[in-house]
N, C-alpha and C. Protein backbone atom coordinates (compact mmCIF):
# COMPACT_ATOMS: atom_id res chain seq x y z
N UNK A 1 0.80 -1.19 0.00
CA UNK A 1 0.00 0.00 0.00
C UNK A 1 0.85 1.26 0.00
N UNK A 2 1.87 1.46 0.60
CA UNK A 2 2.92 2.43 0.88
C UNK A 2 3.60 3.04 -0.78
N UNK A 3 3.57 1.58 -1.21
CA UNK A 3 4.53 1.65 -2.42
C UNK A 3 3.83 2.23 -3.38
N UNK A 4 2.63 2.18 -3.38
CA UNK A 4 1.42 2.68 -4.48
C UNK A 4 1.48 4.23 -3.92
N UNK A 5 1.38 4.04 -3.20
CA UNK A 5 1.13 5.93 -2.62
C UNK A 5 2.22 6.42 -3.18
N UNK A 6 3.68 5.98 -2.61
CA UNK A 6 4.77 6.72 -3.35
C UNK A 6 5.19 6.80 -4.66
N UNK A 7 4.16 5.64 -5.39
CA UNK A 7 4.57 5.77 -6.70
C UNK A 7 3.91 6.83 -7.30
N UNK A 8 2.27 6.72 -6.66
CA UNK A 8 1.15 8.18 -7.43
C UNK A 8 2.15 9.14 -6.87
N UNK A 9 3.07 9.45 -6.09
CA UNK A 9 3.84 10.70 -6.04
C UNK A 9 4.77 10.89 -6.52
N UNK A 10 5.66 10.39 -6.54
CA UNK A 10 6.45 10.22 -7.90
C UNK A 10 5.93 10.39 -8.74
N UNK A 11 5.24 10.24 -9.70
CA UNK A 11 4.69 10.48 -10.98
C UNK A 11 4.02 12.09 -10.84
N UNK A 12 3.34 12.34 -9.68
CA UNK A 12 2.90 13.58 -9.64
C UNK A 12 3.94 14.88 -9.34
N UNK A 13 4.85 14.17 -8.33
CA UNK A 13 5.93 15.10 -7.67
C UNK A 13 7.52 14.47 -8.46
N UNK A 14 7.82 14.24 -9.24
CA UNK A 14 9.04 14.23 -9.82
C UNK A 14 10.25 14.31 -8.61
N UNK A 15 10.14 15.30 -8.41
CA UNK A 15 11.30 16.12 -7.26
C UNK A 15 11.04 15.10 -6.00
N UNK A 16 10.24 14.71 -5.51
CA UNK A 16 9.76 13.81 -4.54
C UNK A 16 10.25 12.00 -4.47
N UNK A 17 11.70 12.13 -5.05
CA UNK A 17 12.09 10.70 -5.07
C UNK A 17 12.60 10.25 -3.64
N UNK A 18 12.85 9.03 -3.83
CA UNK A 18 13.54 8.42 -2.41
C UNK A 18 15.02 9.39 -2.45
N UNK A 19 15.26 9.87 -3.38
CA UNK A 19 17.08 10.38 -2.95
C UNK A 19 16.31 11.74 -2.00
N UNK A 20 15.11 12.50 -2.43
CA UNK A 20 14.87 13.27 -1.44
C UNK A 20 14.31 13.21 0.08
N UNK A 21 14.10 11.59 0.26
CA UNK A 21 14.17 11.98 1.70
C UNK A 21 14.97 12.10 2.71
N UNK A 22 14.47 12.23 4.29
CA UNK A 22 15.53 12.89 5.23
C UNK A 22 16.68 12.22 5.21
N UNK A 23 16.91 11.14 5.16
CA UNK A 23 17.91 10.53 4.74
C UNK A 23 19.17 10.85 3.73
N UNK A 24 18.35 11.15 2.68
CA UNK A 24 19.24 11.32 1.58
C UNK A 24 19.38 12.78 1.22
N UNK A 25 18.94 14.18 2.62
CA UNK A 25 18.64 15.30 2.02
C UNK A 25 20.04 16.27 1.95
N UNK A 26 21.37 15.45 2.56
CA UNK A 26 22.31 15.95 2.32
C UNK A 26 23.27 15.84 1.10
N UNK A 27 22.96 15.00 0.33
CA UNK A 27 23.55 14.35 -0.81
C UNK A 27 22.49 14.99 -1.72
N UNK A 28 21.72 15.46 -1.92
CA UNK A 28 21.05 15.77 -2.60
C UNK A 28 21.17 17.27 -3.12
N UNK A 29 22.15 17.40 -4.39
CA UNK A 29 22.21 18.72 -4.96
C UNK A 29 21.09 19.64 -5.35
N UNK A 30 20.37 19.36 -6.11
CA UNK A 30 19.04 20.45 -6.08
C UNK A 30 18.23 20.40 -4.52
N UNK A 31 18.64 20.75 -3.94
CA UNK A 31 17.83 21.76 -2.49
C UNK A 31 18.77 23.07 -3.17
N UNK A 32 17.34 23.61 -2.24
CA UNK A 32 17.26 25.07 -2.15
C UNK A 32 18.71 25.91 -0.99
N UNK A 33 18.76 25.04 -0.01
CA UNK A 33 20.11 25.71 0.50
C UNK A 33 20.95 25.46 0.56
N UNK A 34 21.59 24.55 -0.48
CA UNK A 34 23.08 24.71 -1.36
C UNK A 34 22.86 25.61 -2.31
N UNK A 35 21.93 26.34 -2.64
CA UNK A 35 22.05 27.48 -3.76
C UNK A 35 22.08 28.63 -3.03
N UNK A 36 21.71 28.78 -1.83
CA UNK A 36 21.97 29.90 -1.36
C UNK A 36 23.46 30.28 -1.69
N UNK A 37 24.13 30.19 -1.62
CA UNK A 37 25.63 30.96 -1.76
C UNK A 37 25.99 31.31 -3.15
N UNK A 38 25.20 30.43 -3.78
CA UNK A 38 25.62 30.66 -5.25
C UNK A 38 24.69 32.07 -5.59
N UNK A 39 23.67 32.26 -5.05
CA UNK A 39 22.84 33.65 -5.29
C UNK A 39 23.64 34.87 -4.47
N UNK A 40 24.02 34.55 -3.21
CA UNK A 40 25.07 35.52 -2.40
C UNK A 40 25.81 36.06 -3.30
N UNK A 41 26.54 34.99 -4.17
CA UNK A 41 27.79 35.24 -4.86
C UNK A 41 27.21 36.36 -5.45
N UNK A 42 26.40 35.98 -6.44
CA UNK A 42 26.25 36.54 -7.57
C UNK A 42 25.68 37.91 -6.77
N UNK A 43 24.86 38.36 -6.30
CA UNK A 43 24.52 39.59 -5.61
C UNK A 43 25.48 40.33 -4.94
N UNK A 44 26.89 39.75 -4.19
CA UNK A 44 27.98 40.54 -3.62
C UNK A 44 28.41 41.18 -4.98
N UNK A 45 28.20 40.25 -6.60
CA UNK A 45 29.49 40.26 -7.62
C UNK A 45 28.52 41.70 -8.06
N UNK A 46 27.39 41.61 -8.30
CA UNK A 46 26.18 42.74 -8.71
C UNK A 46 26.66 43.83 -8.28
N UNK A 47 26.56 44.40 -6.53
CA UNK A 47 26.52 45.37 -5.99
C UNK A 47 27.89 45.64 -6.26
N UNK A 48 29.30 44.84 -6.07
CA UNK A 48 30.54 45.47 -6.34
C UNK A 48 30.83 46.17 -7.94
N UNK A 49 29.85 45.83 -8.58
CA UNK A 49 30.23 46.20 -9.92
C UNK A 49 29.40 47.25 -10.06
N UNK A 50 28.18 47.41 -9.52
CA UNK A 50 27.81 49.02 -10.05
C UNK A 50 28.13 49.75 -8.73
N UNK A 51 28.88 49.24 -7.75
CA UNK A 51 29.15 50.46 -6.59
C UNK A 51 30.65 50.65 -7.93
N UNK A 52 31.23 49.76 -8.21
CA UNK A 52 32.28 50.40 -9.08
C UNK A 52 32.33 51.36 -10.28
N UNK A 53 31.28 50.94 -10.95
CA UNK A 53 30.33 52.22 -11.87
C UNK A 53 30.20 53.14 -11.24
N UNK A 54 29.60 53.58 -10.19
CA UNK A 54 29.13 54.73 -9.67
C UNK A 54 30.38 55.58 -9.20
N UNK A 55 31.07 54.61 -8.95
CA UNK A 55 32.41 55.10 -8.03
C UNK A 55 33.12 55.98 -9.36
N UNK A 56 33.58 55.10 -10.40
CA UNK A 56 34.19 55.58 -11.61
C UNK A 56 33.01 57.09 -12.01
N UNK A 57 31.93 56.80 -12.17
CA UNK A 57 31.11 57.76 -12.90
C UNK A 57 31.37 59.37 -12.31
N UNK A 58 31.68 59.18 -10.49
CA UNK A 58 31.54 60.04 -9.87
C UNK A 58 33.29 61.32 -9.75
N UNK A 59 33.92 59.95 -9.92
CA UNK A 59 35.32 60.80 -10.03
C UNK A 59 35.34 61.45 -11.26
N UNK A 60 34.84 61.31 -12.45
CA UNK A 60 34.55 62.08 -13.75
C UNK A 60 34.09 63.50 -13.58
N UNK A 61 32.93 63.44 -12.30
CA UNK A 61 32.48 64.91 -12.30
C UNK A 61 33.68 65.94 -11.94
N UNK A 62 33.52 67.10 -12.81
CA UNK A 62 33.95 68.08 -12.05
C UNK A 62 33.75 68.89 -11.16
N UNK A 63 34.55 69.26 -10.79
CA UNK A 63 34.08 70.55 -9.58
C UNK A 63 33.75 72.11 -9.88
N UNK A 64 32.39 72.18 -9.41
CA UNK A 64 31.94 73.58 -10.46
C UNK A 64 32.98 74.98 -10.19
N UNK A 65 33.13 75.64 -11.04
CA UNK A 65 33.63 77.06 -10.87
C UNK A 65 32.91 78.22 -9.98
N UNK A 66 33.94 78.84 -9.74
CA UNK A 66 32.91 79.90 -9.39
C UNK A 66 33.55 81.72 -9.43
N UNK A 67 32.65 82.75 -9.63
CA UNK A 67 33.55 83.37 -10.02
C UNK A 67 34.28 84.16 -8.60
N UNK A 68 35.52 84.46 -9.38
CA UNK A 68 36.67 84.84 -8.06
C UNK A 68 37.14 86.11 -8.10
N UNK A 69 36.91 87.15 -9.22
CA UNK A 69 36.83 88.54 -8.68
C UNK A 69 35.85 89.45 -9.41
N UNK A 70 35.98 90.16 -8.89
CA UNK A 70 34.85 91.45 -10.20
C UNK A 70 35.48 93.04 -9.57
N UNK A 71 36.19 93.27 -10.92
CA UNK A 71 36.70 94.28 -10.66
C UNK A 71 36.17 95.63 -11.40
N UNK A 72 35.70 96.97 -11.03
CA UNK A 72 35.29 97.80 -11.24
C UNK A 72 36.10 98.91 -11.79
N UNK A 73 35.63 99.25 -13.01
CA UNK A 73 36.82 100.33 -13.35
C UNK A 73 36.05 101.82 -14.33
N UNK A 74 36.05 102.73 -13.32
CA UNK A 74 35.62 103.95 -13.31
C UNK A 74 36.12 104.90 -13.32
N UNK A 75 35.83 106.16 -14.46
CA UNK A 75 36.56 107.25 -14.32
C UNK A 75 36.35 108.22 -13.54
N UNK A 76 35.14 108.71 -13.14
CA UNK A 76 34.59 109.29 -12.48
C UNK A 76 34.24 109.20 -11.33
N UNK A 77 33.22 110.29 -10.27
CA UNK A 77 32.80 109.42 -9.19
C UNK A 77 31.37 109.85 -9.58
N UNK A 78 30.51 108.79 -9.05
CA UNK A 78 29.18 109.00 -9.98
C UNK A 78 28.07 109.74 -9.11
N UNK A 79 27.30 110.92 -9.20
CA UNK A 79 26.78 111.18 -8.63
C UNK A 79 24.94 111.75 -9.79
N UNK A 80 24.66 112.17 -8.68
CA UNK A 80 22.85 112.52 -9.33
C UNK A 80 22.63 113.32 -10.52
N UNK A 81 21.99 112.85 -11.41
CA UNK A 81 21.45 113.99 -12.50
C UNK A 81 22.84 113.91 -13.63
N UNK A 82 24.63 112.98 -13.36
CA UNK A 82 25.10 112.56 -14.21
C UNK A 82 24.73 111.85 -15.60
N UNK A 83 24.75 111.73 -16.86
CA UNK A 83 24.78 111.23 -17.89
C UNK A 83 26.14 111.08 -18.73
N UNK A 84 26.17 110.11 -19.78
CA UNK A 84 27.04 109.38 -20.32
C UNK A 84 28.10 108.92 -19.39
N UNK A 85 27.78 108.02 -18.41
CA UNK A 85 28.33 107.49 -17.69
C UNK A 85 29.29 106.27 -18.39
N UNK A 86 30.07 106.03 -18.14
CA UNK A 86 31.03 104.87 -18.68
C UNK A 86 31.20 104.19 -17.33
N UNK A 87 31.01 102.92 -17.42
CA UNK A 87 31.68 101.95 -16.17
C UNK A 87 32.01 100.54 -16.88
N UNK A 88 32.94 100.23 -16.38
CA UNK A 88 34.33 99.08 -17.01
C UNK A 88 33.83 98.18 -15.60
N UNK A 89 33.71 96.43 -15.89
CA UNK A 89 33.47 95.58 -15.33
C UNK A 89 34.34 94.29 -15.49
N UNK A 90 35.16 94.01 -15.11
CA UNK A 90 36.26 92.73 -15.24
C UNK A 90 35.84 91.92 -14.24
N UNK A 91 35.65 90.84 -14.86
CA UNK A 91 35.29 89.10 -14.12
C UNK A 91 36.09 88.15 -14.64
N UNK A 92 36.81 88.02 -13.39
CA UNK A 92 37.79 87.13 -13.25
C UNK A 92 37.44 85.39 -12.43
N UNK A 93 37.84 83.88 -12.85
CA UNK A 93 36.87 82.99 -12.32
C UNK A 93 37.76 82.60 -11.02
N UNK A 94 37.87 81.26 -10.30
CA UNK A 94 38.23 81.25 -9.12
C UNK A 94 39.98 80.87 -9.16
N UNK A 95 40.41 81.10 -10.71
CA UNK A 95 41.75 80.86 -11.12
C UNK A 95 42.65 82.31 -11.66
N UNK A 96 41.94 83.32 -11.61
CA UNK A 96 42.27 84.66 -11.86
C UNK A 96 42.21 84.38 -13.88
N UNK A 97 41.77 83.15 -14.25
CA UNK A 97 41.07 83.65 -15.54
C UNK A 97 39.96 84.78 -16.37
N UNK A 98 40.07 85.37 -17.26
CA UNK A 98 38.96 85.84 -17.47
C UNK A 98 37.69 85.14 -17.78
N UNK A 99 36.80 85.80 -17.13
CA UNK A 99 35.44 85.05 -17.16
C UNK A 99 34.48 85.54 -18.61
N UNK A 100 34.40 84.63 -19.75
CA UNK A 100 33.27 85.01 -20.79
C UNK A 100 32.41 84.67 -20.56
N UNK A 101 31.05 85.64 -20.68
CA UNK A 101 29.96 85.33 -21.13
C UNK A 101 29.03 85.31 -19.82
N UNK A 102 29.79 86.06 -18.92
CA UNK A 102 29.22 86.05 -17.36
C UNK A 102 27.99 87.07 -17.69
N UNK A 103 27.29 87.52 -17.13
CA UNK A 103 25.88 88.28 -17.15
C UNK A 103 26.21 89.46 -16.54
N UNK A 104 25.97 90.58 -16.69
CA UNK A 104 26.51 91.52 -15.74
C UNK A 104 25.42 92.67 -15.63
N UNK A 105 25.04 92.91 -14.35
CA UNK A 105 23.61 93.61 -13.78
C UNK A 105 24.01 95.05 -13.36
N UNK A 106 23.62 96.28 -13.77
CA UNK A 106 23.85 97.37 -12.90
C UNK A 106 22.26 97.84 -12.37
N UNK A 107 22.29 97.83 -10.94
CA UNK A 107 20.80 98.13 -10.16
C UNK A 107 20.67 98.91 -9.20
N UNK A 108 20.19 100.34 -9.34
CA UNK A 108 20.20 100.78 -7.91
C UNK A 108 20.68 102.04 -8.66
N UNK A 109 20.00 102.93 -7.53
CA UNK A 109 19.99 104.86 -7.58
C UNK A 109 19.25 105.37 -9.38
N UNK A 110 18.76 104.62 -9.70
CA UNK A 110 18.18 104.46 -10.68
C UNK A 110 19.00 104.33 -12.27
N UNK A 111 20.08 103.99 -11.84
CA UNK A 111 21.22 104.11 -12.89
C UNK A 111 20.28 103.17 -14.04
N UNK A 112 21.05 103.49 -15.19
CA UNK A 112 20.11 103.38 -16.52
C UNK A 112 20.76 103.47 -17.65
N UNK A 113 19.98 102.75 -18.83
CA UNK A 113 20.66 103.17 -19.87
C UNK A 113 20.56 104.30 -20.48
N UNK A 114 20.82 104.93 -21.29
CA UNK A 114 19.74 106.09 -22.19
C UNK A 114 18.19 106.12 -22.52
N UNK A 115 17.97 104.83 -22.77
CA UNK A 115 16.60 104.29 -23.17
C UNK A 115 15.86 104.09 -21.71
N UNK A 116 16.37 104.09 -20.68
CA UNK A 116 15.61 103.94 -19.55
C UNK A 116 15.71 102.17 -19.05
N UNK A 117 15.96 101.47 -19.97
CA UNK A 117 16.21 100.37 -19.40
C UNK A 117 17.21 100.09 -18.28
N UNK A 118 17.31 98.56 -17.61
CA UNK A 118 18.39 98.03 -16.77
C UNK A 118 19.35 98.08 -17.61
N UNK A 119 20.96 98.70 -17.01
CA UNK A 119 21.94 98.17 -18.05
C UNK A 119 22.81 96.52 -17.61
N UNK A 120 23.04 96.27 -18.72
CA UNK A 120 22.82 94.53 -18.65
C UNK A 120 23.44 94.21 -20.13
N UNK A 121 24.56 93.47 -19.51
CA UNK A 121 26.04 92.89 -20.43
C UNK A 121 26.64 91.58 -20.05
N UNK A 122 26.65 90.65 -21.31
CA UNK A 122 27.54 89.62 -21.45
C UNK A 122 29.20 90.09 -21.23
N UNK A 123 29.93 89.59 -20.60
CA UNK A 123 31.20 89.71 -20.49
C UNK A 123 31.91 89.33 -21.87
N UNK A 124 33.23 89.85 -22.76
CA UNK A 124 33.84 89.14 -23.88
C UNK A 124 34.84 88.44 -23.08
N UNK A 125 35.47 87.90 -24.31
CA UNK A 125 36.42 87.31 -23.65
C UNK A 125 37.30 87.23 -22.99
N UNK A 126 37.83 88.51 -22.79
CA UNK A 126 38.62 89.11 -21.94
C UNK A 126 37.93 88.97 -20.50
N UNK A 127 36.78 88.80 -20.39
CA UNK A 127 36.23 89.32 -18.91
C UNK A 127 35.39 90.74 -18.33
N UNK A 128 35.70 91.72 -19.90
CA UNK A 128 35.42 92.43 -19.81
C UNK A 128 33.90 93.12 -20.01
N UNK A 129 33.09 93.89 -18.71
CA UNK A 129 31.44 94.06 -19.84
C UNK A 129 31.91 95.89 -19.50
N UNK A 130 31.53 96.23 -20.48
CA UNK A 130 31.85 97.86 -20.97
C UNK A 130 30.46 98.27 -21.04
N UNK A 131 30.09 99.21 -20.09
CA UNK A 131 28.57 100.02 -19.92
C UNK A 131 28.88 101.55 -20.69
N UNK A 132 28.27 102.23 -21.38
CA UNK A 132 28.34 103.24 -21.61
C UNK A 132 27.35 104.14 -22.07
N UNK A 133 27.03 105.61 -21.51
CA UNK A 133 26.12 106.40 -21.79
C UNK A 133 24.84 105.64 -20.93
N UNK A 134 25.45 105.59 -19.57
CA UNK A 134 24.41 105.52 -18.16
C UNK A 134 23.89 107.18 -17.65
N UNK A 135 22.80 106.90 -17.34
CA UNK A 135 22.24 107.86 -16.35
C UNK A 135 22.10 107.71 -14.78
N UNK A 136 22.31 108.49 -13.91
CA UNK A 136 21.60 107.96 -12.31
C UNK A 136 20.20 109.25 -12.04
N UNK A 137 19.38 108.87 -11.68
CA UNK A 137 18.33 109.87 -11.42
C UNK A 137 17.80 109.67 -10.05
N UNK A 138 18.24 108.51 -9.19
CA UNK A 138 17.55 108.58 -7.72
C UNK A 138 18.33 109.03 -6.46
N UNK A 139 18.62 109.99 -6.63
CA UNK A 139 19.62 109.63 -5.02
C UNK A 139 19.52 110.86 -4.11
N UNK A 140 19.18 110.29 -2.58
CA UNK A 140 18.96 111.66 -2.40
C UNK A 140 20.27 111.94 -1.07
N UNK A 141 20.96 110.38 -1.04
CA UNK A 141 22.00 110.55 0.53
C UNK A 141 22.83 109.47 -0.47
N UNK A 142 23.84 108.92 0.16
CA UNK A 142 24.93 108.60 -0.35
C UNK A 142 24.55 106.82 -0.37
N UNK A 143 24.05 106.54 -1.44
CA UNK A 143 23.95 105.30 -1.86
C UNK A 143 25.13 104.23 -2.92
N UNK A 144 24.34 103.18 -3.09
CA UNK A 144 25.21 102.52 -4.14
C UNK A 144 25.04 101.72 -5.28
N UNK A 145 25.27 101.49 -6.23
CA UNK A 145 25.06 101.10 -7.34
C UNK A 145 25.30 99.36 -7.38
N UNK A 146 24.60 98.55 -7.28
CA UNK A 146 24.93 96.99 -7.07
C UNK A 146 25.46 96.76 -8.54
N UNK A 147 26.39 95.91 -8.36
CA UNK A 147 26.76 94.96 -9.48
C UNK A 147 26.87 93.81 -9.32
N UNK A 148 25.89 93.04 -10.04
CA UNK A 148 25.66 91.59 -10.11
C UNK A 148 26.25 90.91 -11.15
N UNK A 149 27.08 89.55 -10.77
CA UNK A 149 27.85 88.85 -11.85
C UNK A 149 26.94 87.32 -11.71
N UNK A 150 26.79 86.80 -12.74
CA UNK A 150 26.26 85.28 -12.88
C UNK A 150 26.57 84.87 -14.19
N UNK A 151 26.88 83.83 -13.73
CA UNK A 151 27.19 82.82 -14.65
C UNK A 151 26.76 81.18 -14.75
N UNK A 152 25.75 80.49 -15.13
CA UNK A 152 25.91 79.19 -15.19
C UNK A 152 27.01 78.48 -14.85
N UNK A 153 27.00 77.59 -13.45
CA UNK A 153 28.17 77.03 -13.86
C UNK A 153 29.20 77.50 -12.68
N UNK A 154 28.76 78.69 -12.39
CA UNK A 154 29.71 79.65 -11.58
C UNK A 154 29.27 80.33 -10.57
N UNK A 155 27.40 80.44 -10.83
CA UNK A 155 26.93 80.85 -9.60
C UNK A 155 26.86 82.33 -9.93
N UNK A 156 26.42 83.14 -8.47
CA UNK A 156 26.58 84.73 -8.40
C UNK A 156 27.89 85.33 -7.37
N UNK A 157 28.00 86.40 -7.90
CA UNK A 157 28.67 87.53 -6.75
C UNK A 157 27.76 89.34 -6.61
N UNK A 158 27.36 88.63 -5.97
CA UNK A 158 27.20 90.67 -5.37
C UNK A 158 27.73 91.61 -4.83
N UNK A 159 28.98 91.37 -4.53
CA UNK A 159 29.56 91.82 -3.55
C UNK A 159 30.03 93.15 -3.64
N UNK A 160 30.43 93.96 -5.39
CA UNK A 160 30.67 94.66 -5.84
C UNK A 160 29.55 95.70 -5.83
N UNK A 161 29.90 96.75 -5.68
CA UNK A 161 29.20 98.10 -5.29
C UNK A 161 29.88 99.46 -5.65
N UNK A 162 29.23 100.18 -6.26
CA UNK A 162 29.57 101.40 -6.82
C UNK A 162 29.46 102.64 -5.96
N UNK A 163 29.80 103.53 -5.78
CA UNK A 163 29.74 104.24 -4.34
C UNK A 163 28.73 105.62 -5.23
N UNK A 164 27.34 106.00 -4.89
CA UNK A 164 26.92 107.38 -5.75
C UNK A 164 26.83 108.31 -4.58
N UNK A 165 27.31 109.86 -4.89
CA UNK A 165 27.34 110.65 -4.10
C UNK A 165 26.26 111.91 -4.57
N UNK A 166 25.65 112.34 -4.12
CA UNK A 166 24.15 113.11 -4.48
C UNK A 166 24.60 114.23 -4.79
């Protein structure tokens, strides 16, 4: 009777031979935990290879710039109700290179172009942004003229300030 039962299982359960019982469950290569290590393996081999990707990918980046001076160069000293103003702007990056193509903002005491607009210049290559034929029309105590540098890449500086005397 035994033998009939194990045979309908066998035929149903394949995997269910005499080498799999308790007896025989150490000799028996397909179990499930002699493969454990072989999946370990392969998952330690996984994670070391894209922590090594990532690792490589990351030393590639560079380290962003940023800019490292802004130098102001004026003939005059600028005060209220002045026109054709000239002001000279040099941007230099955090290597005393010249900086191209930096953005360059003049804001404040109402300084202006002729047209009334913000005056507002790309740097050339030199570093240099050249403003010319500014107005100031607001000032009534001793303010200052902001100059803003930005650049993609490089960030801002505000730090630069124009001194207007009324």
């Amino acid at each position: 009777m035994y033998d009939s039962v194990f045979i309908h299982y066998a035929r149903e359960f394949p995997f269910m031979t005499k080498s799999a019982s308790v007896g025989n469950l150490r000799r028996n290569r397909k179990g499930g935990i002699e493969g454990l290590p072989l999946q370990l393996m392969i998952i330690i081999l996984v994670a070391t290879l894209g922590t090594g990707i990532i690792i490589g990918w990351m030393g590639s980046i560079e380290v962003p710039g940023h800019i490292g001076h802004v130098e102001i160069d004026t003939d005059i000293q600028l005060s209220k109700g002045n026109t054709g103003i000239s002001v000279g702007v040099i941007v230099t990056d955090q290597n005393g290179d010249p900086l191209e193509g930096a953005a360059v903002v003049l804001t404040g005491c109402g300084i202006a172009n002729r047209d009334g607009s913000t005056p507002y210049i790309l740097t050339d290559r030199y570093g240099l942004a050249d403003f010319s034929d500014l107005t100031i029309n607001k000032v009534t105590s001793v303010r200052y003229v902001n100059v803003s540098v930005s650049k993609s890449g490089y960030g801002e500086d505000n730090t630069a300030r124009i001194m207007v005397i009324p």
